[in-house]
N, C-alpha and C. Protein backbone atom coordinates (compact mmCIF):
# COMPACT_ATOMS: atom_id res chain seq x y z
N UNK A 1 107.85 50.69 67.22
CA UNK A 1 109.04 50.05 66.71
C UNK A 1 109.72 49.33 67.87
N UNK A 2 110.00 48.37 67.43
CA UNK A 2 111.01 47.38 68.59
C UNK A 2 112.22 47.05 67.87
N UNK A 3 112.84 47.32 68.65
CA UNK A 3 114.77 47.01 68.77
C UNK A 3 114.68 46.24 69.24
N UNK A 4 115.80 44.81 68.58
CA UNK A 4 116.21 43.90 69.72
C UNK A 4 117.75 43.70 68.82
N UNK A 5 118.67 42.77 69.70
CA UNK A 5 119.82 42.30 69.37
C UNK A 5 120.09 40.75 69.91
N UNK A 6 120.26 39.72 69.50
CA UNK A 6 120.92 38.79 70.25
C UNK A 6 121.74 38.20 71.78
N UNK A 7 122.06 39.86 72.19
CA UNK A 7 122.71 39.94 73.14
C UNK A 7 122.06 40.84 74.05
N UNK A 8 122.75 41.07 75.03
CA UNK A 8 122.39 41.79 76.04
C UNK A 8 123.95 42.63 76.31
N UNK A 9 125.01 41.39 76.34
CA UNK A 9 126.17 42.08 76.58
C UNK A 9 126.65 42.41 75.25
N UNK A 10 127.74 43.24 75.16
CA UNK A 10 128.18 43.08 73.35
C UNK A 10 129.33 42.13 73.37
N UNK A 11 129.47 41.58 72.13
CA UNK A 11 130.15 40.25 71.73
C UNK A 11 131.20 40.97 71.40
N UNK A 12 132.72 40.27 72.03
CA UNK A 12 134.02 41.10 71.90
C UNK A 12 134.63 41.26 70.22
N UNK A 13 133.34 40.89 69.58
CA UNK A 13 133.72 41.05 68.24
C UNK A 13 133.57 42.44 68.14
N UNK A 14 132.54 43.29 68.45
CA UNK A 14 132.21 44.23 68.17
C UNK A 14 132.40 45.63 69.15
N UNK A 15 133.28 45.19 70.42
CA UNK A 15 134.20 46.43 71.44
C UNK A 15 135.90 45.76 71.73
N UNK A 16 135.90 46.61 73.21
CA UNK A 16 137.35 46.85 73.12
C UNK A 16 138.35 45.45 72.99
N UNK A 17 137.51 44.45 72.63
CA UNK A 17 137.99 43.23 72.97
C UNK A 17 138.58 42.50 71.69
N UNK A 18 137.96 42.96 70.36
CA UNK A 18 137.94 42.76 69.22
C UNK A 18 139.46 42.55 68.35
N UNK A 19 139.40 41.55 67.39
CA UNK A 19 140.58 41.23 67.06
C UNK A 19 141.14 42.10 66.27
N UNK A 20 142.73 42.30 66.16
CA UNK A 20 142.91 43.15 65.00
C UNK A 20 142.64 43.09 63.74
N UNK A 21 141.95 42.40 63.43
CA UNK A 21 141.06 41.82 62.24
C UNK A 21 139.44 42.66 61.91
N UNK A 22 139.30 43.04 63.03
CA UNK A 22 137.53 43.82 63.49
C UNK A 22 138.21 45.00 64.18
N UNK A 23 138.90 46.02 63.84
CA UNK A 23 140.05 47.31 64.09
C UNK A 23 140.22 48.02 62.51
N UNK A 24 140.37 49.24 63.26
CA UNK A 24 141.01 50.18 62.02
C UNK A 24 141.81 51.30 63.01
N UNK A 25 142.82 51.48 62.77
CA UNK A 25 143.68 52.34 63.96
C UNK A 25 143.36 51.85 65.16
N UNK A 26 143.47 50.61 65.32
CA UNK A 26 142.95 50.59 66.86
C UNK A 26 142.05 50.59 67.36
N UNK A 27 141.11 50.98 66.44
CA UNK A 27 139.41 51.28 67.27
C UNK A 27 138.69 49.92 66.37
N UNK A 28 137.70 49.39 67.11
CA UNK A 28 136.56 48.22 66.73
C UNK A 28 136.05 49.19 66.08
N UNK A 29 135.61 48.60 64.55
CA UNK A 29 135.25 49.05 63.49
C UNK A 29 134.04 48.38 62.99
N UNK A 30 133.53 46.71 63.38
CA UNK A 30 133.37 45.77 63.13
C UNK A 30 131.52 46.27 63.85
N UNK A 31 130.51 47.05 62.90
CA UNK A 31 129.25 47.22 63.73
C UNK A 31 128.36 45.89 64.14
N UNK A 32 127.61 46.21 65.49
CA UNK A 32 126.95 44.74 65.83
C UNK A 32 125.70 45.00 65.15
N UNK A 33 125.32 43.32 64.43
CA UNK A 33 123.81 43.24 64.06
C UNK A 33 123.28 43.21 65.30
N UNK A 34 121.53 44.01 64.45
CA UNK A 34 120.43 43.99 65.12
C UNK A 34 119.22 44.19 64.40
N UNK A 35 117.80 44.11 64.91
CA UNK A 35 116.64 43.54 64.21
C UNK A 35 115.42 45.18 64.60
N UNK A 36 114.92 45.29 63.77
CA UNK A 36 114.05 46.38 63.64
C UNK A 36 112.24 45.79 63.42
N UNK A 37 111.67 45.92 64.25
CA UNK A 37 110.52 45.09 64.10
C UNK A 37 109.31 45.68 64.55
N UNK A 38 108.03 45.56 64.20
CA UNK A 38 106.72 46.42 64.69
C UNK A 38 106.91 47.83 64.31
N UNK A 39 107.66 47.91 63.13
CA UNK A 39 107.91 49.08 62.48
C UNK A 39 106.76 49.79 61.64
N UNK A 40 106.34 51.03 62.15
CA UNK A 40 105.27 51.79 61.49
C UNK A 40 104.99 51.57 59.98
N UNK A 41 103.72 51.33 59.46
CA UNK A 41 103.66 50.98 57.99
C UNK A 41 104.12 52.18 57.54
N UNK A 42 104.33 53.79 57.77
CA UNK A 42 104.46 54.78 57.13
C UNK A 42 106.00 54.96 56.84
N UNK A 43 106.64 54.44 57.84
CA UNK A 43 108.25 54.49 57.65
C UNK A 43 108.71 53.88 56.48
N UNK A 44 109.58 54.85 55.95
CA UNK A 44 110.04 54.99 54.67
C UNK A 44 111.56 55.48 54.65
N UNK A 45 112.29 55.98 56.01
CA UNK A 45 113.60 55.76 56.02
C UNK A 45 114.00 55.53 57.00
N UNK A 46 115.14 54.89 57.73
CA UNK A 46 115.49 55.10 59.43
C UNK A 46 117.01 55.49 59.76
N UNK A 47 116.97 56.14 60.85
CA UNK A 47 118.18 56.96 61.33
C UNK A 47 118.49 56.74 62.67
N UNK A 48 119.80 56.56 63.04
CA UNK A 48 120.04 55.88 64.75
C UNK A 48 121.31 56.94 64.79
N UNK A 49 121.49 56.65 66.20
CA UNK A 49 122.70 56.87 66.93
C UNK A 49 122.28 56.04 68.08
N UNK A 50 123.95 55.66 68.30
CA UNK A 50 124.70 55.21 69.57
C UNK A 50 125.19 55.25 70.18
N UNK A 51 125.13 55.69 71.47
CA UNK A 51 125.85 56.40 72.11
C UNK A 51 126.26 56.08 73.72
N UNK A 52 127.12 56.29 74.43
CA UNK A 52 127.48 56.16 75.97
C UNK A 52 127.25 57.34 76.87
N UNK A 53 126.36 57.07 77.76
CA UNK A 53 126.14 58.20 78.65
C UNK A 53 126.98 57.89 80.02
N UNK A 54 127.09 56.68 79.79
CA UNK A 54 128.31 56.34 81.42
C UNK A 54 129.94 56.83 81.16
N UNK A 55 129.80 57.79 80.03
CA UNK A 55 131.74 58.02 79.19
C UNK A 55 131.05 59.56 80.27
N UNK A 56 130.06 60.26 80.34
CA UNK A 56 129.92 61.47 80.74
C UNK A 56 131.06 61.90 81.93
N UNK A 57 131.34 61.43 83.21
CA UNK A 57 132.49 61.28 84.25
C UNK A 57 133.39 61.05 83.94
N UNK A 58 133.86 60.00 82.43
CA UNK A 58 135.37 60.06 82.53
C UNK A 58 135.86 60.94 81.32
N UNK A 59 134.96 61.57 80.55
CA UNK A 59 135.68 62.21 79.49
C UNK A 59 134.69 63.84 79.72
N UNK A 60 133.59 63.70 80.34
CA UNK A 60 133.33 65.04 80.05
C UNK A 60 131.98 65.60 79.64
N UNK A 61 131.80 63.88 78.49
CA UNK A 61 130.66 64.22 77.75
C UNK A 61 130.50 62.93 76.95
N UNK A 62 128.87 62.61 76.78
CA UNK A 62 128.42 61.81 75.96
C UNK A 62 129.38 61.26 74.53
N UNK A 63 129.75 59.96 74.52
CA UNK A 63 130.90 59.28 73.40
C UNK A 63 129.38 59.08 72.25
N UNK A 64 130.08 59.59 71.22
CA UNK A 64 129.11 59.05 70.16
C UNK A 64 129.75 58.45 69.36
N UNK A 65 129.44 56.53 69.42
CA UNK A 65 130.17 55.98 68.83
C UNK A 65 129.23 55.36 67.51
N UNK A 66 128.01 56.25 67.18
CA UNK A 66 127.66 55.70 65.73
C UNK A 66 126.58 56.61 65.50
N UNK A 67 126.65 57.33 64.52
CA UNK A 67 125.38 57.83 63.78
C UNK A 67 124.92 57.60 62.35
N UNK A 68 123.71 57.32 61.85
CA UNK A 68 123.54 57.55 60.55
C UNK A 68 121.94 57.87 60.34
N UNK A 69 122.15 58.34 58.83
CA UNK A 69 120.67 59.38 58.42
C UNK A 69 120.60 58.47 57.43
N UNK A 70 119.26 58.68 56.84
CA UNK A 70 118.85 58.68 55.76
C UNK A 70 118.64 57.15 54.55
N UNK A 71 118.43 56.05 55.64
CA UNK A 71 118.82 54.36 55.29
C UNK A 71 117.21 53.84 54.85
N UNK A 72 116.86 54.07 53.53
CA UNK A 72 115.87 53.32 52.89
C UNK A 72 115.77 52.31 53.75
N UNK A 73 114.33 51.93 53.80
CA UNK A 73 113.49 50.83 54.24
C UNK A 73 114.02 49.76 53.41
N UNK A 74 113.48 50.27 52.33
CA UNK A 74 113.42 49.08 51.10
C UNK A 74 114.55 48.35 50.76
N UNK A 75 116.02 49.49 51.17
CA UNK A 75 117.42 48.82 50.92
C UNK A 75 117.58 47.66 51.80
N UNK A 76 116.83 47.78 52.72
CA UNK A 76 117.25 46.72 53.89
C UNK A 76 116.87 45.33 53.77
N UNK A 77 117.00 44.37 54.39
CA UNK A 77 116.80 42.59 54.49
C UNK A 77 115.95 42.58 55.61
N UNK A 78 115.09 41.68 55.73
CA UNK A 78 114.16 41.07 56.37
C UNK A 78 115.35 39.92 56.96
N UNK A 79 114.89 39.92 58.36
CA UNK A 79 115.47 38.50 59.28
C UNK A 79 114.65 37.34 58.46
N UNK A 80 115.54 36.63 58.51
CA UNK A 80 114.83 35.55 57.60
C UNK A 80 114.37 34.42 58.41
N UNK A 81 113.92 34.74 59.64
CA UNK A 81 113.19 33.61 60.52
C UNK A 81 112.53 34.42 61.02
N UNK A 82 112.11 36.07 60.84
CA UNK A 82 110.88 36.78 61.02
C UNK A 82 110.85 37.71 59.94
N UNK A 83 109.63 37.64 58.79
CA UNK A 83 109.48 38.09 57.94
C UNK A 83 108.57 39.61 57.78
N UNK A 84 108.43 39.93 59.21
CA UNK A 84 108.32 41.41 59.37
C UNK A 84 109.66 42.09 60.27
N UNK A 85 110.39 41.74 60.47
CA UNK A 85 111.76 42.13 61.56
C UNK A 85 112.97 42.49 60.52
N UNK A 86 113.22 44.07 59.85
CA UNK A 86 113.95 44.12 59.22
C UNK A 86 115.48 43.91 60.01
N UNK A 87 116.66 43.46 59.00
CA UNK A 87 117.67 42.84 59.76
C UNK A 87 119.11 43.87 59.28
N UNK A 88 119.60 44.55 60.63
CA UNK A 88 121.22 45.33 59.69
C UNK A 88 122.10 43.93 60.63
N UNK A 89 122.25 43.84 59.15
CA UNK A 89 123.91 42.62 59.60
C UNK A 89 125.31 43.44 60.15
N UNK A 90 125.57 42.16 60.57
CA UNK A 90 126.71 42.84 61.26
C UNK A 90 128.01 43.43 60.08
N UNK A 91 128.72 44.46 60.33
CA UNK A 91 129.66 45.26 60.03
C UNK A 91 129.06 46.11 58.52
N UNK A 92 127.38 46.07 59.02
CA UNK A 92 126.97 47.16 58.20
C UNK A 92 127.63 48.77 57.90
N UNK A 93 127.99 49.02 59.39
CA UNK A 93 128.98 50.23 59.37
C UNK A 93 129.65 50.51 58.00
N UNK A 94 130.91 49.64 58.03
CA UNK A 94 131.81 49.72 56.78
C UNK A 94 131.14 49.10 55.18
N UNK A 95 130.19 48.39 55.22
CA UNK A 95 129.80 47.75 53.40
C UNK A 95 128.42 49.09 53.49
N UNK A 96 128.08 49.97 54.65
CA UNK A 96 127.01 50.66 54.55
C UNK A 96 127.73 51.93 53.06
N UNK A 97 128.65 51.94 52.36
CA UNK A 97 129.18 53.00 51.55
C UNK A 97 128.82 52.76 50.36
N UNK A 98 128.87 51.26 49.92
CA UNK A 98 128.72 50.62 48.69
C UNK A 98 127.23 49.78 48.92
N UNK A 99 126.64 49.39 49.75
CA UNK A 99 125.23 48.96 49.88
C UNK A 99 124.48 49.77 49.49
N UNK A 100 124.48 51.22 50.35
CA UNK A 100 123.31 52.29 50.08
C UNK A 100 124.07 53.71 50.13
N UNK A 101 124.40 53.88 48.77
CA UNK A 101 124.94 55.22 48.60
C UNK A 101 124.36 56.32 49.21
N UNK A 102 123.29 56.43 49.33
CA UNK A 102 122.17 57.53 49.44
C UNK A 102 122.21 57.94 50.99
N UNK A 103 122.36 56.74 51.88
CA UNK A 103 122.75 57.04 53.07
C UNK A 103 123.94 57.39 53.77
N UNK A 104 123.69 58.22 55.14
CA UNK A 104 124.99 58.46 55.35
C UNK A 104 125.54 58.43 56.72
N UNK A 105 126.75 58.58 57.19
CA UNK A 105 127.46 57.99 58.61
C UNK A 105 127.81 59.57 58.97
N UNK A 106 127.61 59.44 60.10
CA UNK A 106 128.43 60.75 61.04
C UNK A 106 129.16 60.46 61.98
N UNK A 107 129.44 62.15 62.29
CA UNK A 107 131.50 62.01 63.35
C UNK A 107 130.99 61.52 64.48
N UNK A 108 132.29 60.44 64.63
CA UNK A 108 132.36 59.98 65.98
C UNK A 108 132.84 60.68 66.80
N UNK A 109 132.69 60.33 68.14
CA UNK A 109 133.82 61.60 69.12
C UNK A 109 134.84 60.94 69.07
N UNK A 110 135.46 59.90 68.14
CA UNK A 110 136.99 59.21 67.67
C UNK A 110 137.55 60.73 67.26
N UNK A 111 136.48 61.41 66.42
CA UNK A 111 137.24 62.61 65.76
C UNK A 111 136.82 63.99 66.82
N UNK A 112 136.85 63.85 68.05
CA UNK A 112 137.02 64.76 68.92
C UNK A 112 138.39 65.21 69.29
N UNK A 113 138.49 66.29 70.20
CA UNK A 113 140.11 66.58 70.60
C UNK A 113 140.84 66.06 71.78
N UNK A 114 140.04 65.35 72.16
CA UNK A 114 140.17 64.18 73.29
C UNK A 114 141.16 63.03 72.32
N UNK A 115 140.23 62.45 71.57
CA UNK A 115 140.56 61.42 71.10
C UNK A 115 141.88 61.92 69.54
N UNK A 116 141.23 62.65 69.04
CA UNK A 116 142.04 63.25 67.68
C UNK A 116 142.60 62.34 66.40
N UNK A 117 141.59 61.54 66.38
CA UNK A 117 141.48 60.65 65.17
C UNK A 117 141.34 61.20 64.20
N UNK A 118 141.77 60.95 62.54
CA UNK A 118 141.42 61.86 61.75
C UNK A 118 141.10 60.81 60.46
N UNK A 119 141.14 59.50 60.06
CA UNK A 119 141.09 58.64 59.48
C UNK A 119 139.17 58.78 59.25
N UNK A 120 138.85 58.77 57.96
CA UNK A 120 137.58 58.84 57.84
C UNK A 120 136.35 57.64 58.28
N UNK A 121 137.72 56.48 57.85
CA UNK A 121 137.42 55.18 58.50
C UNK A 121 136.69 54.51 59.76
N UNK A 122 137.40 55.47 60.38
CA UNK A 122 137.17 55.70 61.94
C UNK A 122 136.71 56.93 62.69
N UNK A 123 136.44 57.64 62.40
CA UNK A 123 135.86 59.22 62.69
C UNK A 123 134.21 59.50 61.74
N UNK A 124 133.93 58.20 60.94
CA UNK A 124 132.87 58.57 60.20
C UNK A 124 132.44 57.26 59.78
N UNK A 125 132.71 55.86 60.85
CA UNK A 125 131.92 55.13 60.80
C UNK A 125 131.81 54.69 62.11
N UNK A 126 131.35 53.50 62.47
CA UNK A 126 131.37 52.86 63.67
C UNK A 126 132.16 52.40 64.69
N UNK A 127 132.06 52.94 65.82
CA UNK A 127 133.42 52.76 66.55
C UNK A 127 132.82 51.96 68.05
N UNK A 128 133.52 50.66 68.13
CA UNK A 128 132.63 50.16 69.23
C UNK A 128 133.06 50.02 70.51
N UNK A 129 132.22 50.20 71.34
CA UNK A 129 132.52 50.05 72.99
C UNK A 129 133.97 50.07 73.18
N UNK A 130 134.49 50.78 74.59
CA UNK A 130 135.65 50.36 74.79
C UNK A 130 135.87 51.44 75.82
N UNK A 131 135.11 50.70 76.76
CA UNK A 131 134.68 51.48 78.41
C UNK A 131 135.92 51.20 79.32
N UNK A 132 136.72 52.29 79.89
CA UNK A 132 138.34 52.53 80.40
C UNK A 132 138.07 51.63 81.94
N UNK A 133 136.65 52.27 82.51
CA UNK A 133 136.56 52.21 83.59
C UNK A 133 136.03 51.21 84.49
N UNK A 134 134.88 50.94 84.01
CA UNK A 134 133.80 50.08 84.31
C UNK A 134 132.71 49.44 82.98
N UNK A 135 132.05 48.60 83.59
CA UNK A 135 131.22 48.18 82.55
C UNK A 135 130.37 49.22 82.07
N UNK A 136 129.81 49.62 81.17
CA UNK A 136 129.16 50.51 80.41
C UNK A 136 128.14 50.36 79.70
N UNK A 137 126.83 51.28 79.30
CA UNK A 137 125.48 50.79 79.32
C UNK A 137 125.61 52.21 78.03
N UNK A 138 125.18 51.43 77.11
CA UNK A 138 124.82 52.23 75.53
C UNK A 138 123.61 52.13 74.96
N UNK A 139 123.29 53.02 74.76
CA UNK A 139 122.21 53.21 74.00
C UNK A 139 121.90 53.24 72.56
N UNK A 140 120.94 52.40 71.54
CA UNK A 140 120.60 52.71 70.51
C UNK A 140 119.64 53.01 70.09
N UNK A 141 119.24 54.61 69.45
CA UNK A 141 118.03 54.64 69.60
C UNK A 141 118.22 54.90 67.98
N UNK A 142 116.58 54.40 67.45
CA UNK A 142 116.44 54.08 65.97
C UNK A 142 114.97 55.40 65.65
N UNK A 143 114.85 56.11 64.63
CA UNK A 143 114.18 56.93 64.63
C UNK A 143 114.05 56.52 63.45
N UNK A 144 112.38 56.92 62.72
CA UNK A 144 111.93 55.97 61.39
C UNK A 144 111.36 57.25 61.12
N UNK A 145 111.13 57.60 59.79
CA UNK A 145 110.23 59.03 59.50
C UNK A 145 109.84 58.46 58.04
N UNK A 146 109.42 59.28 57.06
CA UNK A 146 108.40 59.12 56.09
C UNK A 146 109.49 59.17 55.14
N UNK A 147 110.58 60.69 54.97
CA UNK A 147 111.20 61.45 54.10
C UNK A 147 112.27 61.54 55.03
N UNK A 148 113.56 61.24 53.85
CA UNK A 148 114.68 61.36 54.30
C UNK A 148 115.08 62.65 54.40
N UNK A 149 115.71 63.43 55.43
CA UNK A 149 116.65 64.58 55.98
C UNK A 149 117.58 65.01 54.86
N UNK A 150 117.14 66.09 54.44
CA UNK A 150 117.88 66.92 53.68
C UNK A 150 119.04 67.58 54.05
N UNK A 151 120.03 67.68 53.44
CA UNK A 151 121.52 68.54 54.15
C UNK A 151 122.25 67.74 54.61
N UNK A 152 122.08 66.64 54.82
CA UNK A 152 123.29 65.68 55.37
C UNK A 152 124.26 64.95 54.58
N UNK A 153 125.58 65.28 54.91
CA UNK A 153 126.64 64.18 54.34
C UNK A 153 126.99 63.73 55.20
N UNK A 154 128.26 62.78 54.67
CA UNK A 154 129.02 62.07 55.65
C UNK A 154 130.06 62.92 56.33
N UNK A 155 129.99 62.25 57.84
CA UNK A 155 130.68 63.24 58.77
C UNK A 155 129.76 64.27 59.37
N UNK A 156 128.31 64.44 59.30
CA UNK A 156 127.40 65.40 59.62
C UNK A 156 127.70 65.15 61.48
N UNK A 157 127.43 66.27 62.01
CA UNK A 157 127.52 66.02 63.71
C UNK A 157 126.20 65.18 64.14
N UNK A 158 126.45 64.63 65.32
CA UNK A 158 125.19 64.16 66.18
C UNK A 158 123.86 65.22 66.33
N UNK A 159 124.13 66.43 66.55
CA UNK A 159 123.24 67.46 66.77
C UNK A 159 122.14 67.97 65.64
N UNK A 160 123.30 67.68 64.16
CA UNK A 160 122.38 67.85 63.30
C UNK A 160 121.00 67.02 62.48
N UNK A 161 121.72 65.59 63.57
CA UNK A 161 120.56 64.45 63.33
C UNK A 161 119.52 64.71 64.64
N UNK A 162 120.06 65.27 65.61
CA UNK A 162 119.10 65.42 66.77
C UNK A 162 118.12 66.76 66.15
N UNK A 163 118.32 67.86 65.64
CA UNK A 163 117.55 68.68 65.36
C UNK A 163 116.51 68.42 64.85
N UNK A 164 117.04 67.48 63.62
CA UNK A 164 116.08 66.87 62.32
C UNK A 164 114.95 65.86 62.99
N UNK A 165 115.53 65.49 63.98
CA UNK A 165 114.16 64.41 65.07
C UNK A 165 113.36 65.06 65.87
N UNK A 166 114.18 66.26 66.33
CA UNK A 166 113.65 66.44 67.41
C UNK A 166 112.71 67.94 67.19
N UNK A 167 113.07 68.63 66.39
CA UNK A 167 112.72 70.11 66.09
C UNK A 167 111.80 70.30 65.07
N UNK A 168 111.20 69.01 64.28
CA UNK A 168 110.20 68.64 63.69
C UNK A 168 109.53 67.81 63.93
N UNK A 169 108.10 67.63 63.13
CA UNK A 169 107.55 66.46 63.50
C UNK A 169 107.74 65.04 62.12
N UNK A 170 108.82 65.19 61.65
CA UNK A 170 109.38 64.09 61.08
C UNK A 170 109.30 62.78 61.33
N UNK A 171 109.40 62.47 62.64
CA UNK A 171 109.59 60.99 63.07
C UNK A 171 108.09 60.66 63.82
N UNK A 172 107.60 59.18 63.16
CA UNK A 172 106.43 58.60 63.40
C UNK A 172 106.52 57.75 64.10
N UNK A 173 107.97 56.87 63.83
CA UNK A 173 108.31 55.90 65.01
C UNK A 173 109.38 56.03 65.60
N UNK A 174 109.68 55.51 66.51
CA UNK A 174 111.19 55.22 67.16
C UNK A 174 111.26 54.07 68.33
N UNK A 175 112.30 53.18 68.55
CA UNK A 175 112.56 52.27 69.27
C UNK A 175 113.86 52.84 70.23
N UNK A 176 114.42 51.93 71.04
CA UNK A 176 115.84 52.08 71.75
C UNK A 176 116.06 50.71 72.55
N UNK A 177 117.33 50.43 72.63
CA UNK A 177 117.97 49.38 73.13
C UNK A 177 118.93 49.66 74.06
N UNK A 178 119.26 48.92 75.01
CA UNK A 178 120.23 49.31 75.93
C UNK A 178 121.19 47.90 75.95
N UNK A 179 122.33 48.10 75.50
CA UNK A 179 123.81 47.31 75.24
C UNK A 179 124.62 47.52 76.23
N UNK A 180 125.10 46.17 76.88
CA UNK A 180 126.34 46.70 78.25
C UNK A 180 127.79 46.07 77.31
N UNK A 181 128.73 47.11 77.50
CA UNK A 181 129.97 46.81 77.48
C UNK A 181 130.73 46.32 78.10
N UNK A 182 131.82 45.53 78.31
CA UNK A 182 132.81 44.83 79.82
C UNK A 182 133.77 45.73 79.21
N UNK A 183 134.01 46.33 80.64
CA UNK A 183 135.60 47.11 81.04
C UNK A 183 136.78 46.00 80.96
N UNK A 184 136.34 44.90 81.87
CA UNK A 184 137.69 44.10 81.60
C UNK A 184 137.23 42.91 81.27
């Protein structure tokens, strides 16, 4: 599986730079498209998280600013200038409720006790970049399996999507991308 995105840096549409228009309490809400491609013929659902490992020094611990389980193949769009490169448009995050019921979003560390967000909006969808310190390097990694993960709703933790990848042999493919954020 190959990940790619348009960018390299993220577009201030989609971090701390973002208008109050692409916000919900304050936090970028607004998820960035990206392209899924050389994807295993057996994959039949896919599941990501996103996350900051450069937040580890200033908060403590890994920011998880996006998870989701359980996203049909079939629900998805083809890039339409590569007709094997499935495509999540941008601010899939938020139309992801009414697109594909079946799938689902987990807690951000928005809804940690650091942060103490409680808006579902924002604690259980996509929350983008918005590095205090320095520029910042995120990760998306995309995990593809056959059969969707049983037990999950919305709001499920990061750990319980890491178990389901990692503590079985569920997943056939997987990709990852690396996204830099600007501090200022």
């Amino acid at each position: 599986m190959k990940i790619s995105a348009n960018f390299t840096l993220m577009p201030d549409t989609y971090g701390k730079f973002a208008s109050q228009n692409h916000k919900t309490d304050g936090y970028p809400t607004t998820s960035f498209p990206f392209y899924i491609d050389q994807l295993n013929p057996a994959v039949r659902y896919l599941h990501w998280e996103f996350v900051d490992d450069d937040a580890i020094p200033v908060c403590g611990f890994q920011w998880i600013h996006w998870a989701v389980a359980n996203i049909p193949v079939d629900a998805l769009m083809f890039d339409f200038n590569d007709s094997h490169a499935l495509q999540i448009p941008e601010d899939f995050s938020r139309q992801l409720p009414s697109l594909i019921p079946e799938a689902v979003q987990g807690r951000t560390s928005a809804g940690s006790k650091i942060a103490q967000q409680t808006n579902p909006a924002v604690i259980h969808r996509y929350n983008g970049p918005q590095p205090p310190d320095r520029d910042h390097d995120y990760k998306l990694c995309v995990y593809g399996t056959a059969q969707a993960f049983e037990g999950f709703e919305d709001g499920f933790y990061l750990n319980q999507l890491r178990n389901a990848v990692f503590r079985t042999d569920a997943v056939i493919d997987y990709g990852e991308i690396y996204i830099r954020s600007r501090a200022q």
